[in-house]
N, C-alpha and C. Protein backbone atom coordinates (compact mmCIF):
# COMPACT_ATOMS: atom_id res chain seq x y z
N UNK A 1 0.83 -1.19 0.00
CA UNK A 1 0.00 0.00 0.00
C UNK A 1 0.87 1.24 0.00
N UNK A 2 0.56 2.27 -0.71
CA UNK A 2 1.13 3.66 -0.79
C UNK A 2 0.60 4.67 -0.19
N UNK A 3 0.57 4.65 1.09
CA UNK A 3 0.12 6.04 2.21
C UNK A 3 1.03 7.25 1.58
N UNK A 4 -0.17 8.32 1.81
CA UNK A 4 0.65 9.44 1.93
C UNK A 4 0.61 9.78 3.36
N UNK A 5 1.65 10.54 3.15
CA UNK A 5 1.95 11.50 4.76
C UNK A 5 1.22 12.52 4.86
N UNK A 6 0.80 12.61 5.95
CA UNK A 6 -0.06 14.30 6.38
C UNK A 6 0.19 14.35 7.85
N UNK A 7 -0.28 15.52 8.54
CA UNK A 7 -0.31 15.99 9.71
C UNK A 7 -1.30 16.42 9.75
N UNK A 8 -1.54 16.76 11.44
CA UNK A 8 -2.75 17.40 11.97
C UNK A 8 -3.34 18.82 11.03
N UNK A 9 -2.27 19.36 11.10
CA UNK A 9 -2.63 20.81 10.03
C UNK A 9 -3.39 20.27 8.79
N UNK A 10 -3.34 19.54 8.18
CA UNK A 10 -4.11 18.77 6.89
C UNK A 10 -4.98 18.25 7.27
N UNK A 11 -5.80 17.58 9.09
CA UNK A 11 -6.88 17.01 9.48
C UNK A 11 -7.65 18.69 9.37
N UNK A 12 -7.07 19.14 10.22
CA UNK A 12 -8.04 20.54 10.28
C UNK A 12 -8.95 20.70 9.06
N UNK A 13 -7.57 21.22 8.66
CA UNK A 13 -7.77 22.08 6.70
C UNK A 13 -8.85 21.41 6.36
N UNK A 14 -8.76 19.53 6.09
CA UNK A 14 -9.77 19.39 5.01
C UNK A 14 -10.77 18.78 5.97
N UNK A 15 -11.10 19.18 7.04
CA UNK A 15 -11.95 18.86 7.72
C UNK A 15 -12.51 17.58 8.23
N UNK A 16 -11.74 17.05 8.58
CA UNK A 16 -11.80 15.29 8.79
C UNK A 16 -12.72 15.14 9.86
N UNK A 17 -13.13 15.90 10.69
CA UNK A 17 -13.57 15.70 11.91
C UNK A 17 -15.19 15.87 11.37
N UNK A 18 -15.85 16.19 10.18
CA UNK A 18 -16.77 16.64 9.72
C UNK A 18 -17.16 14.99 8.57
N UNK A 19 -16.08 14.54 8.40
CA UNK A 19 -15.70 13.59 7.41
C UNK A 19 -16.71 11.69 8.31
N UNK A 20 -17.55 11.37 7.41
CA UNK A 20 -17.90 9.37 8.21
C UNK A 20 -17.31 9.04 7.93
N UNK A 21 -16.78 7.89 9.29
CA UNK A 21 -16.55 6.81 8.90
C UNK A 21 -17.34 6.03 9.79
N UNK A 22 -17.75 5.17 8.88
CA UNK A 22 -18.77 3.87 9.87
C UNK A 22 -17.92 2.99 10.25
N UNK A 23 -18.62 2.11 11.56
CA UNK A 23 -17.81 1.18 12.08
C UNK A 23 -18.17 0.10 11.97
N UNK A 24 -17.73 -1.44 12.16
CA UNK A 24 -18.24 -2.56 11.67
C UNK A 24 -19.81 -2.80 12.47
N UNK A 25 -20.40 -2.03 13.08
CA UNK A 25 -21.61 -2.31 12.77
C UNK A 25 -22.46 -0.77 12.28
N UNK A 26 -22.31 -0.54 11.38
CA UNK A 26 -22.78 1.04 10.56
C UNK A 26 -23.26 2.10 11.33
N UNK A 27 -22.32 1.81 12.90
CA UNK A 27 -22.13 3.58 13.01
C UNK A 27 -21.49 4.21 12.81
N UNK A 28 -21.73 5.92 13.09
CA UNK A 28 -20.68 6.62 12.59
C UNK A 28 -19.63 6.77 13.82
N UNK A 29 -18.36 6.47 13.49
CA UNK A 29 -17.01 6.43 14.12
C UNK A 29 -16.87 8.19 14.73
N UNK A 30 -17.07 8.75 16.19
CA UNK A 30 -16.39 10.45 16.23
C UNK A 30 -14.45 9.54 15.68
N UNK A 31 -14.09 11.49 15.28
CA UNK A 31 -13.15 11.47 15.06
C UNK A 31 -12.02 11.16 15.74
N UNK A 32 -12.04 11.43 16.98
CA UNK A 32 -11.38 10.78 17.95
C UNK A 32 -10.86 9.88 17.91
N UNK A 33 -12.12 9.01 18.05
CA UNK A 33 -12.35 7.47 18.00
C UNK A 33 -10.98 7.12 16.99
N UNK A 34 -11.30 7.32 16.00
CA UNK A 34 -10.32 7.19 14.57
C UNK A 34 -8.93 7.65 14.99
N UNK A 35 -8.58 8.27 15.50
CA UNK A 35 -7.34 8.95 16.03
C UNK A 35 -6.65 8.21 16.78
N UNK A 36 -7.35 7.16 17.71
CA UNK A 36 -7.14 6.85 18.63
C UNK A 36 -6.73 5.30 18.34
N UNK A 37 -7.28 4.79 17.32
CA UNK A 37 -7.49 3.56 16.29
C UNK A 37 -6.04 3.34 15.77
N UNK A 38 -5.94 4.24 15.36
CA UNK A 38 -4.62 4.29 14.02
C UNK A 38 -3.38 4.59 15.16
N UNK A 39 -3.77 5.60 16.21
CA UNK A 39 -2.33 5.74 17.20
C UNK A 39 -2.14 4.45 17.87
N UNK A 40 -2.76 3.55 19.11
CA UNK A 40 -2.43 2.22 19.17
C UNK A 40 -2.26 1.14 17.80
N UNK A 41 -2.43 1.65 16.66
CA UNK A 41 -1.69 0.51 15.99
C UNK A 41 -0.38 0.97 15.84
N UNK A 42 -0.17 2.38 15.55
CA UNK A 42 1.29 2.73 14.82
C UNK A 42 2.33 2.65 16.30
N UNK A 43 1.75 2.27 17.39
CA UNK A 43 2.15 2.48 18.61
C UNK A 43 2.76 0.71 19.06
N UNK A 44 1.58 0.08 18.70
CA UNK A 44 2.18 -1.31 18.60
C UNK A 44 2.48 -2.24 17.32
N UNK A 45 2.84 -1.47 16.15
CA UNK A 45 3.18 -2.10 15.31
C UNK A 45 4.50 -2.82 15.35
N UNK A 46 4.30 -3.87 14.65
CA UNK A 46 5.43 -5.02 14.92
C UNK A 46 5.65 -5.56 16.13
N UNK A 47 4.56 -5.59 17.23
CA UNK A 47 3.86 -6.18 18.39
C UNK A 47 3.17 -7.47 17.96
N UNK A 48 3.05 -8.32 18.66
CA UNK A 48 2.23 -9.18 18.63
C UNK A 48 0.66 -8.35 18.91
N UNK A 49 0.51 -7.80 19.85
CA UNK A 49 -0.49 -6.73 19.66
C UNK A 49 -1.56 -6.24 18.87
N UNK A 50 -0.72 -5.94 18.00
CA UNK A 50 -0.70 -5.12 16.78
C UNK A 50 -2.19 -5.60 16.21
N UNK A 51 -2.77 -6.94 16.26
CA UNK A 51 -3.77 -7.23 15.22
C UNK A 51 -4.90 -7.17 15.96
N UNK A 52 -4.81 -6.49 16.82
CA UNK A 52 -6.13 -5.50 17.20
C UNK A 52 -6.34 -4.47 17.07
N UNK A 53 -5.41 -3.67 16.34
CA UNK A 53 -6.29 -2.84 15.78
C UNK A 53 -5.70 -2.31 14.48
N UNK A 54 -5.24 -3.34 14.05
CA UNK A 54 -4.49 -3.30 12.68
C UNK A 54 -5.77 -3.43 11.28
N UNK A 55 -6.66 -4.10 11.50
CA UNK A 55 -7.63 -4.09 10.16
C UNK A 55 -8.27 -2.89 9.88
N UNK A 56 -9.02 -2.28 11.04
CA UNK A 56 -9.32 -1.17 11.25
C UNK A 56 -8.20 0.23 11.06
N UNK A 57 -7.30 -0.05 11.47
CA UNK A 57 -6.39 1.46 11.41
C UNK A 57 -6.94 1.10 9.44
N UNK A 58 -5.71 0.63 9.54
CA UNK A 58 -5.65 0.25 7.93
C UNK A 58 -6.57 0.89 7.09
N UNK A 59 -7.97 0.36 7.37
CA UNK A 59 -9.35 1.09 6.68
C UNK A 59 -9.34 2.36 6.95
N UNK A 60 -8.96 2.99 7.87
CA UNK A 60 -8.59 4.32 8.36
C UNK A 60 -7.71 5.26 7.52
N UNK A 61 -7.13 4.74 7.74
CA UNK A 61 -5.44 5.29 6.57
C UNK A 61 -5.92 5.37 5.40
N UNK A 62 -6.30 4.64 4.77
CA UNK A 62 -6.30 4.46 3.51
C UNK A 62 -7.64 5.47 3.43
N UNK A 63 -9.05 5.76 3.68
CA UNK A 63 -10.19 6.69 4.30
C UNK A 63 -9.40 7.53 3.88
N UNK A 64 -8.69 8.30 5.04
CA UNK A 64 -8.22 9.39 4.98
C UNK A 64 -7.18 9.64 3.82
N UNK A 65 -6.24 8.94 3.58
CA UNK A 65 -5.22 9.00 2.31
C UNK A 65 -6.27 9.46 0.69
N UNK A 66 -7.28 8.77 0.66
CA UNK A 66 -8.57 9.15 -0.30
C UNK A 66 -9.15 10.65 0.30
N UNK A 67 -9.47 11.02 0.81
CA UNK A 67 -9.94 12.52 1.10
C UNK A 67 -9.03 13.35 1.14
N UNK A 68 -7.76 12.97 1.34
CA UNK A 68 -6.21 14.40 1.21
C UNK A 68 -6.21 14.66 0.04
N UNK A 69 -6.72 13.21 -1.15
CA UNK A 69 -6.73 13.29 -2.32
C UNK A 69 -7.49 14.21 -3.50
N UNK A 70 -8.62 14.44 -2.57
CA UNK A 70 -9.79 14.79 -3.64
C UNK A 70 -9.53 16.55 -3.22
């Protein structure tokens, strides 16, 4: 997979916090939530850990990598 890089200044800007994402049972995810998702994975990556909350970040990343885009 080919992530791009961004920072908080780029959540602001394009308004991510305004942005769905549903969760595996079709609610909507606060942004937080999502923040919080993707930091314990990048936090325990290459953990045994890690595959709790590795499917989800993932869907996350890639979410957001598509909206920096457009």
């Amino acid at each position: 997979m080919d992530y791009q890089t961004f920072n908080i200044f780029e959540f602001g800007k394009k308004k991510f916090s305004k942005t769905p994402f549903f969760d595996t049972e079709s609610n909507i995810m606060p942004f937080e939530t999502q923040l919080a998702i993707v930091s314990h994975y990048l936090h325990l990556k290459g953990k045994k850990f890690e595959v709790t909350y590795k499917e989800m970040a993932v869907k996350l990343i890639e979410h957001w990598s598509i909206l920096l885009n457009d």
